[in-house]
C-alpha atoms as a PDB file:
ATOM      1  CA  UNK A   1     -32.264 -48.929 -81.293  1.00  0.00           C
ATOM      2  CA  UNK A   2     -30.970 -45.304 -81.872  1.00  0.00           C
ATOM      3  CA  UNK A   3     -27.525 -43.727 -82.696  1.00  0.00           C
ATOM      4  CA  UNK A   4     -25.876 -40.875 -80.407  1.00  0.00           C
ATOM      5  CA  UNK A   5     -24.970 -38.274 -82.536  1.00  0.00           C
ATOM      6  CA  UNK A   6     -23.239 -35.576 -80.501  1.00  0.00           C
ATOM      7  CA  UNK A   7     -20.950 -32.753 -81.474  1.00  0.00           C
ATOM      8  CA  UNK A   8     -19.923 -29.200 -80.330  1.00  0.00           C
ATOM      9  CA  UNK A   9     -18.621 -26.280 -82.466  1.00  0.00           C
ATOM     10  CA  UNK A  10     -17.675 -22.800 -81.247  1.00  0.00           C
ATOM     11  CA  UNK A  11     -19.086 -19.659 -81.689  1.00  0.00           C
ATOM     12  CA  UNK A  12     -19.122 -18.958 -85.058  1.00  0.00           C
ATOM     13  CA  UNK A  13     -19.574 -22.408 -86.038  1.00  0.00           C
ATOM     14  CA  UNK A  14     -23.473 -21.837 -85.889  1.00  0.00           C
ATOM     15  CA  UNK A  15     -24.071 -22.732 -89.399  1.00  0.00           C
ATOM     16  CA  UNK A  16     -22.116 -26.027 -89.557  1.00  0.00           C
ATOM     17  CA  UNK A  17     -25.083 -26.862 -86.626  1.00  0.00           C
ATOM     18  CA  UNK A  18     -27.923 -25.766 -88.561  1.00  0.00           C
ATOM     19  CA  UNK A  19     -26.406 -27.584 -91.348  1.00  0.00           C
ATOM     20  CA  UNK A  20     -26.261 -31.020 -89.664  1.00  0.00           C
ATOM     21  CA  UNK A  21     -29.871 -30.628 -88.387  1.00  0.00           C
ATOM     22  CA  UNK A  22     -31.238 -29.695 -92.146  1.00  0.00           C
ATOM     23  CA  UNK A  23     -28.577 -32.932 -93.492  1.00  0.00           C
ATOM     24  CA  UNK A  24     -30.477 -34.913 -90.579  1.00  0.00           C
ATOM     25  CA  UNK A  25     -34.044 -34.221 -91.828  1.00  0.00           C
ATOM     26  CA  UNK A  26     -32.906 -34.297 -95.696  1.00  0.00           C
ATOM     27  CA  UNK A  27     -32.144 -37.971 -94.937  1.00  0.00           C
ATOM     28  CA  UNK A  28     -35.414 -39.176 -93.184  1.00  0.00           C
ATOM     29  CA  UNK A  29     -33.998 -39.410 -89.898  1.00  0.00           C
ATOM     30  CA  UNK A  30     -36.172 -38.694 -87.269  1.00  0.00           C
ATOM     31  CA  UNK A  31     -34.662 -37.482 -84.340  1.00  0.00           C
ATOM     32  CA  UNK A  32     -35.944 -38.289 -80.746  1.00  0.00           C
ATOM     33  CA  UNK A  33     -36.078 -34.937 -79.169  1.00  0.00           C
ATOM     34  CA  UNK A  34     -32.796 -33.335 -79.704  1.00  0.00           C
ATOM     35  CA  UNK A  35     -30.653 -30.993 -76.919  1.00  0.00           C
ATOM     36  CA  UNK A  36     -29.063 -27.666 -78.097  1.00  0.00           C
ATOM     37  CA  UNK A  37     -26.298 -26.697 -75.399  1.00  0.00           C
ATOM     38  CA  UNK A  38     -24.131 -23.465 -74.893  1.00  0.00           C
ATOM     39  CA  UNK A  39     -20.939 -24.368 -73.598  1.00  0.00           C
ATOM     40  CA  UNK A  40     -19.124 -21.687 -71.371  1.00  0.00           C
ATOM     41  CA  UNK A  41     -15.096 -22.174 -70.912  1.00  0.00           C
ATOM     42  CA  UNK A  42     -14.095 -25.985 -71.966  1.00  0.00           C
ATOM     43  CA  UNK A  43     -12.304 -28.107 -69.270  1.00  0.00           C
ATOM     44  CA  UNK A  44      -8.230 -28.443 -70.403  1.00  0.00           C
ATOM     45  CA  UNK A  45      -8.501 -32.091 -70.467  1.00  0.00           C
ATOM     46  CA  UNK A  46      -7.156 -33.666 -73.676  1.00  0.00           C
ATOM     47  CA  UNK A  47      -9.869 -35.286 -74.472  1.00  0.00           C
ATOM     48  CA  UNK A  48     -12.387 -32.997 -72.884  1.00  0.00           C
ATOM     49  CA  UNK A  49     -15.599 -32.532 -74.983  1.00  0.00           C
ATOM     50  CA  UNK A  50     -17.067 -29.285 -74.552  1.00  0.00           C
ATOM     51  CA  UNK A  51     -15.553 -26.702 -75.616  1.00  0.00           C
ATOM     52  CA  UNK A  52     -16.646 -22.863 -75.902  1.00  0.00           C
ATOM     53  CA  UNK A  53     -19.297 -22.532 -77.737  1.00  0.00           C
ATOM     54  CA  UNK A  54     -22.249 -24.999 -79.082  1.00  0.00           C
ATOM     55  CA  UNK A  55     -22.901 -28.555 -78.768  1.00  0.00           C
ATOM     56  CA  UNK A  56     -25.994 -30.514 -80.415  1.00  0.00           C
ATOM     57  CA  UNK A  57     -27.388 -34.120 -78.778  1.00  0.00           C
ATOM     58  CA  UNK A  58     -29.346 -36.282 -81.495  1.00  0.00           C
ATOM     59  CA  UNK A  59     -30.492 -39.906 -81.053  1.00  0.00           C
ATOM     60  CA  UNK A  60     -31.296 -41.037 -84.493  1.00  0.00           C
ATOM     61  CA  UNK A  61     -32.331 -44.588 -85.661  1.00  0.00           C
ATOM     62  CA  UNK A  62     -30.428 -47.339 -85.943  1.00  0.00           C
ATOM     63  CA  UNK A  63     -31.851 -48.759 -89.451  1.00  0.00           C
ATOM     64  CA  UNK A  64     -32.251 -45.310 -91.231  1.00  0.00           C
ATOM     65  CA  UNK A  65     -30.798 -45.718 -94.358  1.00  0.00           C
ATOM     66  CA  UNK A  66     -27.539 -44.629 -95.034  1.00  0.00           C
ATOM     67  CA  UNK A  67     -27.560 -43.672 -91.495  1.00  0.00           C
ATOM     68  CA  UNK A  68     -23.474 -44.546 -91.521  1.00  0.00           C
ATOM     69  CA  UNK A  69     -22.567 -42.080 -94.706  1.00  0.00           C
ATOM     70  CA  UNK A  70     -24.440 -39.255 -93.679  1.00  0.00           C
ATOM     71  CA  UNK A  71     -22.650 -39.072 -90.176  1.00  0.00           C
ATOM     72  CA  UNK A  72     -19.253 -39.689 -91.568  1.00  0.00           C
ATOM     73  CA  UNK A  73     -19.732 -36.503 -93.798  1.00  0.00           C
ATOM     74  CA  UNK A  74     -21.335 -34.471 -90.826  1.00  0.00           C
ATOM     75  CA  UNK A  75     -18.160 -35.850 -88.916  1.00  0.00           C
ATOM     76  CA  UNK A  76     -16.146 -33.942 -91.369  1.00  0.00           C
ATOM     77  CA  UNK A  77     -18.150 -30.678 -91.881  1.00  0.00           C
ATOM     78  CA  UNK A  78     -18.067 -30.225 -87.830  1.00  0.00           C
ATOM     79  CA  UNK A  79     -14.219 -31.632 -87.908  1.00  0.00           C
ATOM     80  CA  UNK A  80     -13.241 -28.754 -90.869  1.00  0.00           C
ATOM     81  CA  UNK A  81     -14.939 -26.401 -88.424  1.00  0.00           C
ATOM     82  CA  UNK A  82     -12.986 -26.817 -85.880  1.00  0.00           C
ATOM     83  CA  UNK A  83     -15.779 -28.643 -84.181  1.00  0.00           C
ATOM     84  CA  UNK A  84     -15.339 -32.591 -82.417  1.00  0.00           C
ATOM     85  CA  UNK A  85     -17.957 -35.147 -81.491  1.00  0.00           C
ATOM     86  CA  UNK A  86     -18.580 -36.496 -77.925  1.00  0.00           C
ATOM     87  CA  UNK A  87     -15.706 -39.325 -77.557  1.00  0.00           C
ATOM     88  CA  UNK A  88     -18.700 -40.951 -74.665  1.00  0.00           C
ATOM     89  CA  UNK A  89     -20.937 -41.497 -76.549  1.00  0.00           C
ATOM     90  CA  UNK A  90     -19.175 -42.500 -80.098  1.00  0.00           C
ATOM     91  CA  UNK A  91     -19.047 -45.873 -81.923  1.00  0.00           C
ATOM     92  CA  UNK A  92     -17.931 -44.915 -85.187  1.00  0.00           C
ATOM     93  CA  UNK A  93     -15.747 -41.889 -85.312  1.00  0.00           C
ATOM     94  CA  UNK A  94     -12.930 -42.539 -88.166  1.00  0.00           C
ATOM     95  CA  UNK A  95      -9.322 -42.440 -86.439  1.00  0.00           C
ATOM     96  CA  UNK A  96      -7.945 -40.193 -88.917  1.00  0.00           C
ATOM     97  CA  UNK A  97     -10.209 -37.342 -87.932  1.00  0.00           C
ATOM     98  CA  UNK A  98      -9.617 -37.395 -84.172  1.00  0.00           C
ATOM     99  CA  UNK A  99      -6.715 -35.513 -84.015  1.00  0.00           C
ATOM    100  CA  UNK A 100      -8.017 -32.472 -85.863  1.00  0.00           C
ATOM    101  CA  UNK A 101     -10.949 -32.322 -83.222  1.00  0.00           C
ATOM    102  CA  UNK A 102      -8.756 -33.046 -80.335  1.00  0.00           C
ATOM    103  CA  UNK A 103      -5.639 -31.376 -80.740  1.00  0.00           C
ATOM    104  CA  UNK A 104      -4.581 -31.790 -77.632  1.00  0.00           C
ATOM    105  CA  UNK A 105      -4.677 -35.979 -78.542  1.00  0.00           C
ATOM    106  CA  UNK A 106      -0.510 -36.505 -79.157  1.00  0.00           C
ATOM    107  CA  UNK A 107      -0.219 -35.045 -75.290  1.00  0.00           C
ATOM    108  CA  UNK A 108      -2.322 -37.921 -74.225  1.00  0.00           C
ATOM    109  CA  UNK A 109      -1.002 -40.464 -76.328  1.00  0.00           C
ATOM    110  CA  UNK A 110       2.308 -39.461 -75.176  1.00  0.00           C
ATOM    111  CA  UNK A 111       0.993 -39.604 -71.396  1.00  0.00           C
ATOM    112  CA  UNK A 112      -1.026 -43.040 -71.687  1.00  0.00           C
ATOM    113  CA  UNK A 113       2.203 -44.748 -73.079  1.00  0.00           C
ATOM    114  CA  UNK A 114       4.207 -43.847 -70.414  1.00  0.00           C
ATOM    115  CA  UNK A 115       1.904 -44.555 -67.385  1.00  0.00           C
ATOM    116  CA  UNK A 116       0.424 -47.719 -69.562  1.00  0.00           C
ATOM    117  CA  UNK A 117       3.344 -48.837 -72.405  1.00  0.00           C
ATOM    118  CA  UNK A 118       1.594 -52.195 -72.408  1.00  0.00           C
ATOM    119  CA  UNK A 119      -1.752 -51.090 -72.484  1.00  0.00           C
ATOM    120  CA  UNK A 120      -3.332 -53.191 -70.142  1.00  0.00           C
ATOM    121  CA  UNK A 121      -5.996 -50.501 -69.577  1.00  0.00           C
ATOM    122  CA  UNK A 122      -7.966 -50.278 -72.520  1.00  0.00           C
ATOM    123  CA  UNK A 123     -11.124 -50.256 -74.388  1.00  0.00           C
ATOM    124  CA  UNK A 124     -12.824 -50.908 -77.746  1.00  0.00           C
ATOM    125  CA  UNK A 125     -12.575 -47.267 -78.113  1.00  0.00           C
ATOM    126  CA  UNK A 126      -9.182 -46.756 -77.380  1.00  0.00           C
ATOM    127  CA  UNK A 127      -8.360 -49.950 -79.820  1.00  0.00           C
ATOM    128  CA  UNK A 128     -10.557 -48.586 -82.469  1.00  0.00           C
ATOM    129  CA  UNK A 129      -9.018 -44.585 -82.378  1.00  0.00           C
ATOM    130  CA  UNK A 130      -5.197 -45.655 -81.451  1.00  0.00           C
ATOM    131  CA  UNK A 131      -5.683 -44.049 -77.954  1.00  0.00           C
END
């Protein structure tokens, strides 16, 4: 099986990409053909993922070692940089780094318990970030 790894960054964030590629090949991880986007204007959803700028697509193996560590650290190189992962396609984000990629998160929150205050509509996700 593989892993989705997907983030975006914004221009100017460049390096943080070129960075997670050259972490990705450092650690044996061979990538099934990867997707390089340019993002125009990002939608004003909360927890919209693109965002101006750039966003990478990897699918990377299951079963490479230390697979888990190495995209917890990316996770925080593209979160310092202002950057956020694709919320779709995630299974292991860390909740405390959420809100720094979607600031935009304690609107939604705030919405979600009104409309939903027993949270009957839910997912793993939402369980596993405190959506």
């Amino acid at each position: 099986g593989t892993v989705a790894y997907r983030c975006a960054v914004g221009h100017g964030g460049e390096d943080v990409l070129r960075h997670v590629v050259r972490r990705v090949a450092e650690q044996g991880c061979a990538a099934r053909p990867g997707l390089l986007k340019r993002f125009g204007e990002g939608s004003p959803g909360w927890l919209s993922f693109p965002a101006r700028g750039w966003g990478l697509s990897l699918e990377l193996p299951a079963g490479a070692a230390g697979l888990g560590v190495l995209l917890d650290e990316l996770d925080e190189e593209v979160a310092a940089a202002g950057g956020r992962v694709c919320l779709a396609r995630d299974r292991r984000l860390r909740p405390e780094l959420l809100p720094s990629m979607y600031p935009l998160l304690d609107d939604f929150r705030e919405l979600r318990a009104a409309v939903d205050p027993d949270a009957v509509f839910t997912s793993d996700l939402a369980r596993r970030l405190g959506l």
